[in-house]
PDB file of N, CA and C in Angstrom:
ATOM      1  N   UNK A   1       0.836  -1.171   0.000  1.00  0.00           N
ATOM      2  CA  UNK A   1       0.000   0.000   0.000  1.00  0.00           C
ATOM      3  C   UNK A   1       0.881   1.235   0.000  1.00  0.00           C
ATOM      4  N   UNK A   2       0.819   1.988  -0.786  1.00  0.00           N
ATOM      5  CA  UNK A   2       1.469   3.681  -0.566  1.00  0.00           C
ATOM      6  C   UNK A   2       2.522   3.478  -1.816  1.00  0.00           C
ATOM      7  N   UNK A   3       3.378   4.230  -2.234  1.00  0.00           N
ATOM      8  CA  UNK A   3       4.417   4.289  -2.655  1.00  0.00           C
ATOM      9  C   UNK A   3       5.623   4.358  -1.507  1.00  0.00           C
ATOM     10  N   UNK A   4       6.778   4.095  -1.774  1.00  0.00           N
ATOM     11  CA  UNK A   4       7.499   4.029  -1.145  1.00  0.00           C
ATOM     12  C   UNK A   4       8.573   4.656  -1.108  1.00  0.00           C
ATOM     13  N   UNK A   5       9.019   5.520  -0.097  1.00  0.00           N
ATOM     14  CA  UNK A   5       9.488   7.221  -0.152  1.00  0.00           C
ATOM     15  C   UNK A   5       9.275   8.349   0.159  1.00  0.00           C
ATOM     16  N   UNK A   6       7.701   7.826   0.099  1.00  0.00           N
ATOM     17  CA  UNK A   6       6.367   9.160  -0.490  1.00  0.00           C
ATOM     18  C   UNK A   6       6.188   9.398   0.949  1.00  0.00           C
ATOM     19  N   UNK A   7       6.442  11.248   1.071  1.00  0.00           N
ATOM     20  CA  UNK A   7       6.361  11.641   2.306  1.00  0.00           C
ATOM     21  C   UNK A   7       5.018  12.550   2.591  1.00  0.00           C
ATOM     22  N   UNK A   8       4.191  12.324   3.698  1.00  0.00           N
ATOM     23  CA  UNK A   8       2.489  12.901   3.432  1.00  0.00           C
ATOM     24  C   UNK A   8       3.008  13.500   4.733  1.00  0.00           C
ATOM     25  N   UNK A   9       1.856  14.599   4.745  1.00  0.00           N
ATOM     26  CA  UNK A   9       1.947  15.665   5.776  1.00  0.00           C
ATOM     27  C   UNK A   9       0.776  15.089   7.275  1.00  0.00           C
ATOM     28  N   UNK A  10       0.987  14.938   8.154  1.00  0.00           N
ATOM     29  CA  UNK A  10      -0.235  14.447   9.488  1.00  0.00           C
ATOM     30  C   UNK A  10       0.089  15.693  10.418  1.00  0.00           C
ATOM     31  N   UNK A  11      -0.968  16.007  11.004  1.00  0.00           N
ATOM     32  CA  UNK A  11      -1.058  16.937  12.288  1.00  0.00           C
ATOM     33  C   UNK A  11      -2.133  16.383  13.227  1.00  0.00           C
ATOM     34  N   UNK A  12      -2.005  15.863  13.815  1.00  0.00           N
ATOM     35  CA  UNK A  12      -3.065  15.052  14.815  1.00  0.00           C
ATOM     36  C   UNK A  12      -3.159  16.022  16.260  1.00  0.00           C
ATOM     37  N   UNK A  13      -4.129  16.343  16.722  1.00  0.00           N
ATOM     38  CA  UNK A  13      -4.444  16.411  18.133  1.00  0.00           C
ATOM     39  C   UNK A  13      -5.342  15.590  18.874  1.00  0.00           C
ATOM     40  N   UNK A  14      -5.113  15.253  20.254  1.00  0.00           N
ATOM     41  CA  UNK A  14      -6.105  14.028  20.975  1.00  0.00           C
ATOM     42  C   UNK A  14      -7.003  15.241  21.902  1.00  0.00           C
ATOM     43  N   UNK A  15      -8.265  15.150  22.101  1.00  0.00           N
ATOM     44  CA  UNK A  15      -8.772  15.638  22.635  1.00  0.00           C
ATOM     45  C   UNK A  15      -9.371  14.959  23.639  1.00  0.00           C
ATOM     46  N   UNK A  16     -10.071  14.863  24.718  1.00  0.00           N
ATOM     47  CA  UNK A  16     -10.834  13.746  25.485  1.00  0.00           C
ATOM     48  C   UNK A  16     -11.864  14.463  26.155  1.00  0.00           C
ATOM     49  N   UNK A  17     -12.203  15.781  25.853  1.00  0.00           N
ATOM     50  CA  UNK A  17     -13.674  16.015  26.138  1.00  0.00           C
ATOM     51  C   UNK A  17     -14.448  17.086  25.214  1.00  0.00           C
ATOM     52  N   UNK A  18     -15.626  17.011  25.797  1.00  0.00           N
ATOM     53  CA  UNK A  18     -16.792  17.571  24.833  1.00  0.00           C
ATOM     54  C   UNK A  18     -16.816  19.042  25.040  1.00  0.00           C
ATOM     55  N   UNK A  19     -17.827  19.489  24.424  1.00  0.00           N
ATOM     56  CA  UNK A  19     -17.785  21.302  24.756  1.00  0.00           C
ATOM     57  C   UNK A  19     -18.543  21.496  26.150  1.00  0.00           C
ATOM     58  N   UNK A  20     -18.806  20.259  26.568  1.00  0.00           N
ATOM     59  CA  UNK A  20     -19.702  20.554  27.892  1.00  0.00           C
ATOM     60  C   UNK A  20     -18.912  19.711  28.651  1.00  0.00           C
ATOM     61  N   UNK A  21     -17.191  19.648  28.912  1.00  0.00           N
ATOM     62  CA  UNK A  21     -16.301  18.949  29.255  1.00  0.00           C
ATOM     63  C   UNK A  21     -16.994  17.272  29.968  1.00  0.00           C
ATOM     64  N   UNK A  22     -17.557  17.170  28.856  1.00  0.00           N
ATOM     65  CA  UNK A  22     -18.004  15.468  29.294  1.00  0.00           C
ATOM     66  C   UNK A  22     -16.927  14.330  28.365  1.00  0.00           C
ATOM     67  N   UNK A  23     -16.647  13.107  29.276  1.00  0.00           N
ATOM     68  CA  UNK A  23     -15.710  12.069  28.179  1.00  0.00           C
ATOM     69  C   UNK A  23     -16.241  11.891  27.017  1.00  0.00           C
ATOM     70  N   UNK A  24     -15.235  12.418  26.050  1.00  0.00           N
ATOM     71  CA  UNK A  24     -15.538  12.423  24.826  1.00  0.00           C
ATOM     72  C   UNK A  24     -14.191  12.336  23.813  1.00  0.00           C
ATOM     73  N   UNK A  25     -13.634  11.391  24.284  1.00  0.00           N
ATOM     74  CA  UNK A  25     -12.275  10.900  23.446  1.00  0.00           C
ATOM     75  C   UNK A  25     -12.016  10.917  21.460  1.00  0.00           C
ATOM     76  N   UNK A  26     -11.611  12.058  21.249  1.00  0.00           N
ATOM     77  CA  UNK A  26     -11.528  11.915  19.922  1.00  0.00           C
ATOM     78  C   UNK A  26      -9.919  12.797  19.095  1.00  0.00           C
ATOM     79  N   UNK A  27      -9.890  12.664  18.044  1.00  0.00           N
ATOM     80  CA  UNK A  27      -8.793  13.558  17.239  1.00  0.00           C
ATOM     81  C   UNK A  27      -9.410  14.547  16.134  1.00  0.00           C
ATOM     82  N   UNK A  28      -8.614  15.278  16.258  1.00  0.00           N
ATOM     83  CA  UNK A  28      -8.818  16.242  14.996  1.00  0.00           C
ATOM     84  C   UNK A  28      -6.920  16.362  14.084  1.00  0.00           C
ATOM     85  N   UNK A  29      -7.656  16.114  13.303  1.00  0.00           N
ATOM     86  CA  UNK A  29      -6.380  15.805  12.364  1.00  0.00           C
ATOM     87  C   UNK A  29      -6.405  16.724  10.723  1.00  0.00           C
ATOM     88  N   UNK A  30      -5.102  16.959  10.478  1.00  0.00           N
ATOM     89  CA  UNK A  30      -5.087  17.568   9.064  1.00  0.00           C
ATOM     90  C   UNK A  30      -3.744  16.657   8.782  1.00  0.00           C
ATOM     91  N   UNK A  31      -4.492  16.929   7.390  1.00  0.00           N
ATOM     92  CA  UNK A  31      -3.547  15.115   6.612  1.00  0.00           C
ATOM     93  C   UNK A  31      -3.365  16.035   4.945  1.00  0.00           C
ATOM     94  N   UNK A  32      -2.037  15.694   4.524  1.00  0.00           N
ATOM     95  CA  UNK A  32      -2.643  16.137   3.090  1.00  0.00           C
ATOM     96  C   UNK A  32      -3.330  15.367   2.038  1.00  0.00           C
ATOM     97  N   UNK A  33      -3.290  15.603   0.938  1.00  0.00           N
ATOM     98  CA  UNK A  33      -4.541  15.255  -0.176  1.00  0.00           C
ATOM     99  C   UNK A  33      -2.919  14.272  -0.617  1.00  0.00           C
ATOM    100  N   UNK A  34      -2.321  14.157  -0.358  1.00  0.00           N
ATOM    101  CA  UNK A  34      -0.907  13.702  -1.139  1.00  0.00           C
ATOM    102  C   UNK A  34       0.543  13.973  -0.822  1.00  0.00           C
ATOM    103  N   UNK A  35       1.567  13.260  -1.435  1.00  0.00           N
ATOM    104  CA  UNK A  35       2.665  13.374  -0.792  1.00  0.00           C
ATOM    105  C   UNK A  35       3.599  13.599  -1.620  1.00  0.00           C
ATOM    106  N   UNK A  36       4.704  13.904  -0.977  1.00  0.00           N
ATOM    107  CA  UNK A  36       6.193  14.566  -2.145  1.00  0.00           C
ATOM    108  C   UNK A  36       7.147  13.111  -2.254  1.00  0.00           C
ATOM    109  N   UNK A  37       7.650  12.922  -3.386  1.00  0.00           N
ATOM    110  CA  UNK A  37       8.631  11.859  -3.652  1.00  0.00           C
ATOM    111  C   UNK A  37      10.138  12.549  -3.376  1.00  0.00           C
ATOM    112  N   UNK A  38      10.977  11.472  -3.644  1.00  0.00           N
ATOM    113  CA  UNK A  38      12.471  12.327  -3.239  1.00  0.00           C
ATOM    114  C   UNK A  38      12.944  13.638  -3.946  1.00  0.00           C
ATOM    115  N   UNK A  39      12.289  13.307  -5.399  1.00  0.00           N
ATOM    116  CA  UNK A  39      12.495  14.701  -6.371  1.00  0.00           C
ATOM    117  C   UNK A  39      12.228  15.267  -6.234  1.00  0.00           C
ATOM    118  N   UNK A  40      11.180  15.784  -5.211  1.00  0.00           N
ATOM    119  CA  UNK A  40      10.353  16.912  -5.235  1.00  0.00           C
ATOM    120  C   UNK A  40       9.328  16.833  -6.087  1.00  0.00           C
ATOM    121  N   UNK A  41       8.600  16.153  -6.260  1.00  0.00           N
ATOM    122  CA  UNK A  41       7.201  15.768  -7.674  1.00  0.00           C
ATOM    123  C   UNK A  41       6.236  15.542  -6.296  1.00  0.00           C
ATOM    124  N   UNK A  42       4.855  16.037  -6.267  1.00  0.00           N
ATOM    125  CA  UNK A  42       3.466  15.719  -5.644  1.00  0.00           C
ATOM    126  C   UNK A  42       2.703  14.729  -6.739  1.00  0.00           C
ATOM    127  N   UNK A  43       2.460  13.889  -5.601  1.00  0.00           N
ATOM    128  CA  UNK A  43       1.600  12.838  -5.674  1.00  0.00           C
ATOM    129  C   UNK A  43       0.458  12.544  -5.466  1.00  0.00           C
ATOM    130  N   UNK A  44      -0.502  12.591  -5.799  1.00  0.00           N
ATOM    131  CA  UNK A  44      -1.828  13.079  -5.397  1.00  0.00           C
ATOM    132  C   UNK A  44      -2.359  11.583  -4.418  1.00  0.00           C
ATOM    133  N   UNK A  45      -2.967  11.004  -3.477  1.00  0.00           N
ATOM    134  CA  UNK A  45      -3.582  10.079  -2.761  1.00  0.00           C
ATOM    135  C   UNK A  45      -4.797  10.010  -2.943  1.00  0.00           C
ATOM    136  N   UNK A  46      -5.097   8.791  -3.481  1.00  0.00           N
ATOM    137  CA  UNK A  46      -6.722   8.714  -3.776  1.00  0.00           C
ATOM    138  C   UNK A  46      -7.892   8.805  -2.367  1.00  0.00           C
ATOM    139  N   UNK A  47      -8.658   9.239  -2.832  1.00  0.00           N
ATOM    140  CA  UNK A  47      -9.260   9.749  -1.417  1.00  0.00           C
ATOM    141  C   UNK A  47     -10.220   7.987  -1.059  1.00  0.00           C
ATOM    142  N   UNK A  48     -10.764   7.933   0.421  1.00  0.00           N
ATOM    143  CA  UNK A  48     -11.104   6.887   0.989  1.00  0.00           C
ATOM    144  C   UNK A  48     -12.536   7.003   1.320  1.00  0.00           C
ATOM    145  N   UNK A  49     -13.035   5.906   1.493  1.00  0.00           N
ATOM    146  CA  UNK A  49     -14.847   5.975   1.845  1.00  0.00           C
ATOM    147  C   UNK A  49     -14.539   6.849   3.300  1.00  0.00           C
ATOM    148  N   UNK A  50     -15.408   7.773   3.615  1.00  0.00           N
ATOM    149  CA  UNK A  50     -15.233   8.615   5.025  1.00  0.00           C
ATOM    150  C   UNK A  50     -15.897   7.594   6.055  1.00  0.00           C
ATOM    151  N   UNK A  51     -17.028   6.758   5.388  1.00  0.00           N
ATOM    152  CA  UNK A  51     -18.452   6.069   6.107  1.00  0.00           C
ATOM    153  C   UNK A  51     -17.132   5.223   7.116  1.00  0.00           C
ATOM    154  N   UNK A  52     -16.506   4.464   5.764  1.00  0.00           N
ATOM    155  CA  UNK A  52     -15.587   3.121   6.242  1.00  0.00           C
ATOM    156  C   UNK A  52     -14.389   3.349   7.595  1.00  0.00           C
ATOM    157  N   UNK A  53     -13.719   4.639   6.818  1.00  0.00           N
ATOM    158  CA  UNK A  53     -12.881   5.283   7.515  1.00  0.00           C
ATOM    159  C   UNK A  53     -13.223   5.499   9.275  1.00  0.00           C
ATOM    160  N   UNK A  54     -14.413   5.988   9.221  1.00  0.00           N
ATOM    161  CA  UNK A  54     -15.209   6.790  10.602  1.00  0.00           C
ATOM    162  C   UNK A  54     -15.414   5.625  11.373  1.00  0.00           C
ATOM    163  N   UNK A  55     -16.027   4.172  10.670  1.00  0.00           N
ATOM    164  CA  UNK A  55     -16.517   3.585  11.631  1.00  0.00           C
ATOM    165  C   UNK A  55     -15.400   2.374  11.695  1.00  0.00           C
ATOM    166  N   UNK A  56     -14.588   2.211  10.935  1.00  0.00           N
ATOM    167  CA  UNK A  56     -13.089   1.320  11.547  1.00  0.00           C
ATOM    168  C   UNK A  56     -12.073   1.652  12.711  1.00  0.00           C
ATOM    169  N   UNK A  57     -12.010   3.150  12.038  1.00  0.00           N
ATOM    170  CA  UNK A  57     -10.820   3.692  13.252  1.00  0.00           C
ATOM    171  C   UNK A  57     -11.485   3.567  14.975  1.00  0.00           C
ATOM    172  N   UNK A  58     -12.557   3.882  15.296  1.00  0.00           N
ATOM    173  CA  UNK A  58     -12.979   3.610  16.462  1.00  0.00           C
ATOM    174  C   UNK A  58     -12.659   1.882  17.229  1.00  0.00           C
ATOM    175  N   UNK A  59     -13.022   1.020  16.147  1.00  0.00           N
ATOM    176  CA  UNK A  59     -12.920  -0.476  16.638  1.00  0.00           C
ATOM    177  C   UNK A  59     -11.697  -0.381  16.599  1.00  0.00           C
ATOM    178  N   UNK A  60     -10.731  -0.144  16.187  1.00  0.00           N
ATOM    179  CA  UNK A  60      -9.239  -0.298  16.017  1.00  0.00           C
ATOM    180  C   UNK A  60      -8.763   0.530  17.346  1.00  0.00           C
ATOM    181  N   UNK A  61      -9.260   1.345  17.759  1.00  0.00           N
ATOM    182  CA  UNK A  61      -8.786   2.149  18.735  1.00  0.00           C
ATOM    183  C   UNK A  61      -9.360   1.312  20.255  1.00  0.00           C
ATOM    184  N   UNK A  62     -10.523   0.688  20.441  1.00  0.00           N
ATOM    185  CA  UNK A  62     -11.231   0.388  21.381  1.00  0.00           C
ATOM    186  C   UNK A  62     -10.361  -0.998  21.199  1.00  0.00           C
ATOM    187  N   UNK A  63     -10.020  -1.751  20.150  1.00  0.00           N
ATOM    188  CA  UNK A  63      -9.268  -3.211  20.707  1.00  0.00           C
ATOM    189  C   UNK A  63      -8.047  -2.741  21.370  1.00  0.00           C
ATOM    190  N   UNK A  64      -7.484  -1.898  20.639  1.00  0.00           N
ATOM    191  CA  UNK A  64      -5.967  -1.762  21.500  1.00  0.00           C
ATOM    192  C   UNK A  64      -6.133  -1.314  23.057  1.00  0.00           C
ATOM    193  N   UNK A  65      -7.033  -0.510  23.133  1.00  0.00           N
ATOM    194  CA  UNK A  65      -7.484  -0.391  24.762  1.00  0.00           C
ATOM    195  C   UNK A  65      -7.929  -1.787  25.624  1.00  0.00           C
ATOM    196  N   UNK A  66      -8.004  -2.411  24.708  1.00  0.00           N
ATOM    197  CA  UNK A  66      -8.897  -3.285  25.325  1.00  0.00           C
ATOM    198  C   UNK A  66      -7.292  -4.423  25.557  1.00  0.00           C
ATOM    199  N   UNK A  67      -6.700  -4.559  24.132  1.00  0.00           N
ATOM    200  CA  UNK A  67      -5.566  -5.260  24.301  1.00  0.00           C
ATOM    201  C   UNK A  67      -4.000  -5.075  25.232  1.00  0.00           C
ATOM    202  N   UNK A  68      -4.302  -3.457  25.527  1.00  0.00           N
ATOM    203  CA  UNK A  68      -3.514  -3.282  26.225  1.00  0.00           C
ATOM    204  C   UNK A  68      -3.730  -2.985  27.668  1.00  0.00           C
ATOM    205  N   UNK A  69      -4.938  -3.641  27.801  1.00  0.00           N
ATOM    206  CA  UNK A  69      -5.855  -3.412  29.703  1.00  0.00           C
ATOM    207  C   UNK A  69      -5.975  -2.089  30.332  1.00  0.00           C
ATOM    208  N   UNK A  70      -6.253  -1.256  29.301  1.00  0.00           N
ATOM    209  CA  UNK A  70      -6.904   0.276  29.694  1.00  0.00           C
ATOM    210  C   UNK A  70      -8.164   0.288  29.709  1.00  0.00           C
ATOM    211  N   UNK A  71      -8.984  -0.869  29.277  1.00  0.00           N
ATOM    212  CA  UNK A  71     -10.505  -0.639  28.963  1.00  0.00           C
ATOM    213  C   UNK A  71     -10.957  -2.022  28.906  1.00  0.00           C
ATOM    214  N   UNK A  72     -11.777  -1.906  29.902  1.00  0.00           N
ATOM    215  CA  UNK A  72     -12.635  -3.627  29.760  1.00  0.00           C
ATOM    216  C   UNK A  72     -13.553  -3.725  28.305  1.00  0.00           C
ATOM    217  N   UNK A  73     -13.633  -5.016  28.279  1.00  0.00           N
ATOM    218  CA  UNK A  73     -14.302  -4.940  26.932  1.00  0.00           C
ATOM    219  C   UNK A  73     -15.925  -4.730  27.170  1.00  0.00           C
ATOM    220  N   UNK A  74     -16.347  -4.908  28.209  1.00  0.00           N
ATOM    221  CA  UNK A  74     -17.830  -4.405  28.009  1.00  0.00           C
ATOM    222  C   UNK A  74     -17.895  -2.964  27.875  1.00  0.00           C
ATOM    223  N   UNK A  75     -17.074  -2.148  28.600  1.00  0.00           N
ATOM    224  CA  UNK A  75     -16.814  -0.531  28.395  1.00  0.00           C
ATOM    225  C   UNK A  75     -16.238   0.048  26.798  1.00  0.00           C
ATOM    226  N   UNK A  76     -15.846  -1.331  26.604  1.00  0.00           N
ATOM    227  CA  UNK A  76     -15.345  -0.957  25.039  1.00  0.00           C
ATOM    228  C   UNK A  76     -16.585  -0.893  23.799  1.00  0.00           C
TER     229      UNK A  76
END
């Protein structure tokens, strides 16, 4: 998956509450549309289902809690 080389831009922040400071564990992230090769040439990244995206990253995040004994799995 990716090219290999190909350098993409991420800015992630973790947040863990709501505007009404209730638990509300999430990120806000800026990613670019694409990445630079060694030459300096942009690469454009095909964009991804958002639906798929939105509702994977959560299960992926709740097993590792779960795999690394931060979070019981019924809380998960």
């Amino acid at each position: 998956m990716g090219e290999p080389g190909l350098s993409v831009g991420i800015v992630a922040s973790i947040q863990t509450h709501g505007s009404l400071a209730n638990w509300h564990p999430h990120l806000h992230l800026l990613v670019t549309d694409g990445g630079f090769r060694a030459d300096g040439t942009f690469v454009p990244l095909p964009l991804h289902d958002v639906t798929t995206l939105t509702e994977a990253f959560p299960r992926a995040v709740l097993r590792l809690f779960v795999r690394r004994e931060l979070m019981d799995v019924e809380t998960a």
